[in-house]
PDB file of N, CA and C in Angstrom:
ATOM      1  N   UNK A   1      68.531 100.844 150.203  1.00  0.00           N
ATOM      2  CA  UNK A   1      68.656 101.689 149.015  1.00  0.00           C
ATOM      3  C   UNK A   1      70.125 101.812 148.615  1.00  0.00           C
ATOM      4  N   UNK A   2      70.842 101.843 149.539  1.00  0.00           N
ATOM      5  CA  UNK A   2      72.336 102.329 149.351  1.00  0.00           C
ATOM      6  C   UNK A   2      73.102 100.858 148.772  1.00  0.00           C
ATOM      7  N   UNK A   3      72.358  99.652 149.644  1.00  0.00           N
ATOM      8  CA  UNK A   3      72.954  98.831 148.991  1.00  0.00           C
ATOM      9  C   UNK A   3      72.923  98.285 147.555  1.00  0.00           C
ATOM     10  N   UNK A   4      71.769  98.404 147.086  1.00  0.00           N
ATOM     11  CA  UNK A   4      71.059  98.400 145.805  1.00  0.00           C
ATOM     12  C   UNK A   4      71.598  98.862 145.225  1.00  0.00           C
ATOM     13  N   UNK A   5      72.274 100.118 145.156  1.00  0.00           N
ATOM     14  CA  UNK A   5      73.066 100.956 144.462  1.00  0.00           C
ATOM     15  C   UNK A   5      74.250 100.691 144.161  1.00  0.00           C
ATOM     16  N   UNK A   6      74.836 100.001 145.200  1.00  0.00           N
ATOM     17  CA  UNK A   6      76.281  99.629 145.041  1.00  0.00           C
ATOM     18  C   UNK A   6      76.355  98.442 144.450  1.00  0.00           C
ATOM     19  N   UNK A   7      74.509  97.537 144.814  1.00  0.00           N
ATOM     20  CA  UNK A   7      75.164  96.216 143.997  1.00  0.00           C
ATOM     21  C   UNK A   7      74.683  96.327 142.365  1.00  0.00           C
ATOM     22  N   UNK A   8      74.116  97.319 142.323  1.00  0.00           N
ATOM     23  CA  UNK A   8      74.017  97.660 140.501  1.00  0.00           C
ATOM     24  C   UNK A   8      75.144  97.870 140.053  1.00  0.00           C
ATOM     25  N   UNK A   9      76.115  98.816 140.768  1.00  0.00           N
ATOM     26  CA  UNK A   9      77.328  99.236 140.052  1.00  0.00           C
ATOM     27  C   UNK A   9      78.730  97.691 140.246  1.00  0.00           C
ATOM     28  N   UNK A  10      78.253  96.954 141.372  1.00  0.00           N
ATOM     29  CA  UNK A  10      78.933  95.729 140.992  1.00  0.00           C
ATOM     30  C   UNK A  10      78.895  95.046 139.942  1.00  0.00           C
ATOM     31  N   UNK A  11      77.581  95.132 139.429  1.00  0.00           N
ATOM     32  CA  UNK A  11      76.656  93.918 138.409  1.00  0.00           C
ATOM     33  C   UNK A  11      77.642  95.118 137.131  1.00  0.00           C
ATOM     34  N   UNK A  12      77.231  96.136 136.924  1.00  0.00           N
ATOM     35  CA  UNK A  12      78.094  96.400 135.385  1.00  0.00           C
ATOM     36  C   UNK A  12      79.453  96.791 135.199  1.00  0.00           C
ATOM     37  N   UNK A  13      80.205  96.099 136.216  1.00  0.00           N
ATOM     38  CA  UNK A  13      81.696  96.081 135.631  1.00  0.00           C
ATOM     39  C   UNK A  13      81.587  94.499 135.388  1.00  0.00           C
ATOM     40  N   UNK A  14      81.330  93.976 135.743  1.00  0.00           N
ATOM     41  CA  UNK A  14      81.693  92.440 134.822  1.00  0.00           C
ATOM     42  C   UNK A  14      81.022  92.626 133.077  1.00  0.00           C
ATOM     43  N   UNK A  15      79.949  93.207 133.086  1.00  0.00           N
ATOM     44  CA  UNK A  15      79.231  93.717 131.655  1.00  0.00           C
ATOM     45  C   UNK A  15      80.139  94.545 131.052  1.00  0.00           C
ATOM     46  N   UNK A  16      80.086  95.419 131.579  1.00  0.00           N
ATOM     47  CA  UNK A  16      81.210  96.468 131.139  1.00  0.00           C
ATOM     48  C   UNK A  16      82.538  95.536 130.188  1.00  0.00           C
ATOM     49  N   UNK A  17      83.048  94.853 130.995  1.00  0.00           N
ATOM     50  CA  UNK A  17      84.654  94.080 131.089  1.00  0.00           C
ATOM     51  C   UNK A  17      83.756  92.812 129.470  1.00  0.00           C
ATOM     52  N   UNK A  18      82.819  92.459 129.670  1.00  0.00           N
ATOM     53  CA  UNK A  18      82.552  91.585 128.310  1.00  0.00           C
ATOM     54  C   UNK A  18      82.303  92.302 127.153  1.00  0.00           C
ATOM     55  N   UNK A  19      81.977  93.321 127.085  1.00  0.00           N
ATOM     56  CA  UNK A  19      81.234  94.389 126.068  1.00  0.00           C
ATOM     57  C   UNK A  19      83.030  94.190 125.075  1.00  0.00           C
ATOM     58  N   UNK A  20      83.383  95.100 126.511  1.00  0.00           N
ATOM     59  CA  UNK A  20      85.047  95.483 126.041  1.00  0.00           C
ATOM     60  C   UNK A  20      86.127  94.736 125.324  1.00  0.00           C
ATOM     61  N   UNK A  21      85.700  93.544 125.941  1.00  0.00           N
ATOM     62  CA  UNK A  21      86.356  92.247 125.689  1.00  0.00           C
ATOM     63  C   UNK A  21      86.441  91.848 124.302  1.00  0.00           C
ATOM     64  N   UNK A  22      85.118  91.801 124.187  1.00  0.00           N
ATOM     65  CA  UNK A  22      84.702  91.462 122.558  1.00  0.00           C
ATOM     66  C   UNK A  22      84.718  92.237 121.285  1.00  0.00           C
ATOM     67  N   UNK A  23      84.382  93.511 121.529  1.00  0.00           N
ATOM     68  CA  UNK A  23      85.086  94.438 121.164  1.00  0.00           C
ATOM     69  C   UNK A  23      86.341  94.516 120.133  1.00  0.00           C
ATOM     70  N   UNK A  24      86.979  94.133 121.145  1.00  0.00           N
ATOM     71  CA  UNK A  24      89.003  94.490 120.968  1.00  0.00           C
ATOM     72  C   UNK A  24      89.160  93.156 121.322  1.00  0.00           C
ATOM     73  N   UNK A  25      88.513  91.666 120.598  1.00  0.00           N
ATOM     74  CA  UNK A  25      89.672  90.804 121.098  1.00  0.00           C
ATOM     75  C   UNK A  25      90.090  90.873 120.137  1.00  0.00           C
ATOM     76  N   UNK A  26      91.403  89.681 119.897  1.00  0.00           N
ATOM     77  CA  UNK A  26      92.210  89.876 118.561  1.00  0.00           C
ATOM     78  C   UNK A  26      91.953  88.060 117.736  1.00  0.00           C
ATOM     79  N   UNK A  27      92.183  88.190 116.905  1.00  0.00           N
ATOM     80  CA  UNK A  27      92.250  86.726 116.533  1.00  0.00           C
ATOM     81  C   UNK A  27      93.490  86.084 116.685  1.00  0.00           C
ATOM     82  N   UNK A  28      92.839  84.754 116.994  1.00  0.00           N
ATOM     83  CA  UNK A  28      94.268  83.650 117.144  1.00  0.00           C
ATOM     84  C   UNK A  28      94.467  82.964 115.814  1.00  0.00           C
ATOM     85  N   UNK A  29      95.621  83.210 115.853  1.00  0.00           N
ATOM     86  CA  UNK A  29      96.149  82.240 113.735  1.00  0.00           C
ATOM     87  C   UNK A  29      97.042  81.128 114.912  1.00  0.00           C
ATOM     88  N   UNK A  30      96.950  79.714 114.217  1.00  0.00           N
ATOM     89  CA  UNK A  30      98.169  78.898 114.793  1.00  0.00           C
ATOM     90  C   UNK A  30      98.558  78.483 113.636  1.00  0.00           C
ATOM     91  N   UNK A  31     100.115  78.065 113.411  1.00  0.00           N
ATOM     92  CA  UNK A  31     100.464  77.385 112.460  1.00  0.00           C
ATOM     93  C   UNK A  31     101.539  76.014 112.751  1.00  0.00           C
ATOM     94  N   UNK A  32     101.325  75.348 111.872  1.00  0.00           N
ATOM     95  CA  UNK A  32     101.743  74.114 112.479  1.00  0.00           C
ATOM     96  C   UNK A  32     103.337  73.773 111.384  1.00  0.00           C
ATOM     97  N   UNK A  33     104.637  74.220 111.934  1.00  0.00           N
ATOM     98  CA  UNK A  33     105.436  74.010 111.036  1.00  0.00           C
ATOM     99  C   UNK A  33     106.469  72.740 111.630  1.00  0.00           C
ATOM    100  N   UNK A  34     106.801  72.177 110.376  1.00  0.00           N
ATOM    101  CA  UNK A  34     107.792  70.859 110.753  1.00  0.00           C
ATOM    102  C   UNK A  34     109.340  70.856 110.225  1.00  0.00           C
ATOM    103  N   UNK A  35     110.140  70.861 111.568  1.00  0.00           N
ATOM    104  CA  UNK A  35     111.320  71.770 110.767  1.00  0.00           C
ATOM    105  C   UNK A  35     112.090  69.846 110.800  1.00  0.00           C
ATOM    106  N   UNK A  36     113.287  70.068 110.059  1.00  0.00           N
ATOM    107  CA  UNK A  36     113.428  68.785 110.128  1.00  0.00           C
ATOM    108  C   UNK A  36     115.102  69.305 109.231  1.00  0.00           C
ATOM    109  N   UNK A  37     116.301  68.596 109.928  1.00  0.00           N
ATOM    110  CA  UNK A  37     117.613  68.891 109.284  1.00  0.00           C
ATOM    111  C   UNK A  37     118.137  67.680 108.227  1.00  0.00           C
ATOM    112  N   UNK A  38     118.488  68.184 107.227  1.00  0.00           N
ATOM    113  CA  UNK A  38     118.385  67.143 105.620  1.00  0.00           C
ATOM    114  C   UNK A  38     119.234  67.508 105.024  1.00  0.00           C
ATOM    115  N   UNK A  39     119.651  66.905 104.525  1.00  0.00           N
ATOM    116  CA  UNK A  39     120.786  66.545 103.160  1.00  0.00           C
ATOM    117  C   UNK A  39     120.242  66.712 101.897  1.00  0.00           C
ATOM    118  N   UNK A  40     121.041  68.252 101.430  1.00  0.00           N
ATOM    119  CA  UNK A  40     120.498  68.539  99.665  1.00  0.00           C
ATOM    120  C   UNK A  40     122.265  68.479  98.855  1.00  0.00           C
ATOM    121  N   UNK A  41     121.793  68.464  97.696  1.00  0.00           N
ATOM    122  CA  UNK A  41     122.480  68.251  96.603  1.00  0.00           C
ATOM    123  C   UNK A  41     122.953  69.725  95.948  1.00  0.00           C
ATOM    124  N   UNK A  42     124.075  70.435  96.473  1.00  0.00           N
ATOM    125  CA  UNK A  42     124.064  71.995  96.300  1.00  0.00           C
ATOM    126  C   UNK A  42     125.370  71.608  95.471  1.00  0.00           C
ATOM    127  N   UNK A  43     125.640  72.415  94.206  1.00  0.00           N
ATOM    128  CA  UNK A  43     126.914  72.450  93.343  1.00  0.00           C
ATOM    129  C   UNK A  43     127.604  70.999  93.667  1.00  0.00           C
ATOM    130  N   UNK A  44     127.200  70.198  93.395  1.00  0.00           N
ATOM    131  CA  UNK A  44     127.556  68.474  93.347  1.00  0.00           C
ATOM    132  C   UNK A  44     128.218  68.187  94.740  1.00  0.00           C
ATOM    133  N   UNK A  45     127.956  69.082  95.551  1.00  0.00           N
ATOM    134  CA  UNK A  45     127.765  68.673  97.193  1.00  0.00           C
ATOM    135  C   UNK A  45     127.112  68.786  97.963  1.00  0.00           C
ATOM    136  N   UNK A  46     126.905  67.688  98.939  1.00  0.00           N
ATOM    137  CA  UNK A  46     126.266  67.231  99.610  1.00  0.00           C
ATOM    138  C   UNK A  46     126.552  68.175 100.871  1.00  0.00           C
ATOM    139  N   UNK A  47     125.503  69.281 101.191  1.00  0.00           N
ATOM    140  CA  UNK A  47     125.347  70.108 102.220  1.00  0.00           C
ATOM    141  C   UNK A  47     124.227  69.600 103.574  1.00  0.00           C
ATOM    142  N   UNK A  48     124.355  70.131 104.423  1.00  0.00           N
ATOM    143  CA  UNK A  48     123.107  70.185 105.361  1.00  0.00           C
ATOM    144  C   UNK A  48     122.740  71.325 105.285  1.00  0.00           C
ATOM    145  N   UNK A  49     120.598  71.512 105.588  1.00  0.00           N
ATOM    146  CA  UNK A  49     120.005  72.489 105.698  1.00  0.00           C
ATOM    147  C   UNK A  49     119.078  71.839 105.817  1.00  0.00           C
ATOM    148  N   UNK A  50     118.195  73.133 106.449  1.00  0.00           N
ATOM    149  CA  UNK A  50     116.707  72.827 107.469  1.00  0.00           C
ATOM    150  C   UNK A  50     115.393  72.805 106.646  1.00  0.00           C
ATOM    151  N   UNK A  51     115.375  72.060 106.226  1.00  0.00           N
ATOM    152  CA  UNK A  51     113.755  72.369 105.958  1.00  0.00           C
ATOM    153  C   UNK A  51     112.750  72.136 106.576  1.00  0.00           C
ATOM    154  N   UNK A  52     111.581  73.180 106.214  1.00  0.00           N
ATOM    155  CA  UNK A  52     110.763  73.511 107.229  1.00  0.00           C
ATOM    156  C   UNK A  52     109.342  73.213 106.052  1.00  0.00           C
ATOM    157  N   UNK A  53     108.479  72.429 106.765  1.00  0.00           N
ATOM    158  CA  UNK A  53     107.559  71.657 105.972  1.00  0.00           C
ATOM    159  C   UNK A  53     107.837  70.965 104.483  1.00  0.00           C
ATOM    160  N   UNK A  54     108.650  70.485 104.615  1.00  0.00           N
ATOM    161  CA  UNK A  54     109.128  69.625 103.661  1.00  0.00           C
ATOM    162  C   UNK A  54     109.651  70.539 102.711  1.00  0.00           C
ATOM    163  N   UNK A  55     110.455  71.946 102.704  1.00  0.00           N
ATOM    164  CA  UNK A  55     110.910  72.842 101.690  1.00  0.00           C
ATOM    165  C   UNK A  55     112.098  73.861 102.164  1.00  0.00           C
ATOM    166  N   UNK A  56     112.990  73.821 101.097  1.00  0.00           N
ATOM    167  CA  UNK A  56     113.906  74.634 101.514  1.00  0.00           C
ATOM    168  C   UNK A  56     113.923  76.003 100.775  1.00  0.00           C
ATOM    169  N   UNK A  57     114.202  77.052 100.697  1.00  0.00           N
ATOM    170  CA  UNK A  57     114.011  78.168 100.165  1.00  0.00           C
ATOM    171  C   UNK A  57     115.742  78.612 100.837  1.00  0.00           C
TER     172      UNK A  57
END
């Protein structure tokens, strides 16, 4: 009897721990950026700067 008891309360912390889990997970975003160092045309000179997916801002 006693063991029964203890192995019920084993069995719902792993339940417990998925309930919770899912719950509160968070989402994953990935982003895929391509940085790359380039030669622009700034006041009729020729500077370096990074652009990052093919754009400089």
């Amino acid at each position: 009897m006693i063991k029964s008891i203890i192995y019920m309360k084993l069995l719902l912390i792993p339940v417990v721990l998925l309930v919770t889990n899912s719950l509160f997970a968070q989402k994953v975003v990935r982003y895929d950026l391509y940085v790359k160092d380039t030669l622009v045309n700034f006041s009729v000179k020729e500077k370096r700067a990074i652009a990052v997916n093919g754009q400089i801002r």
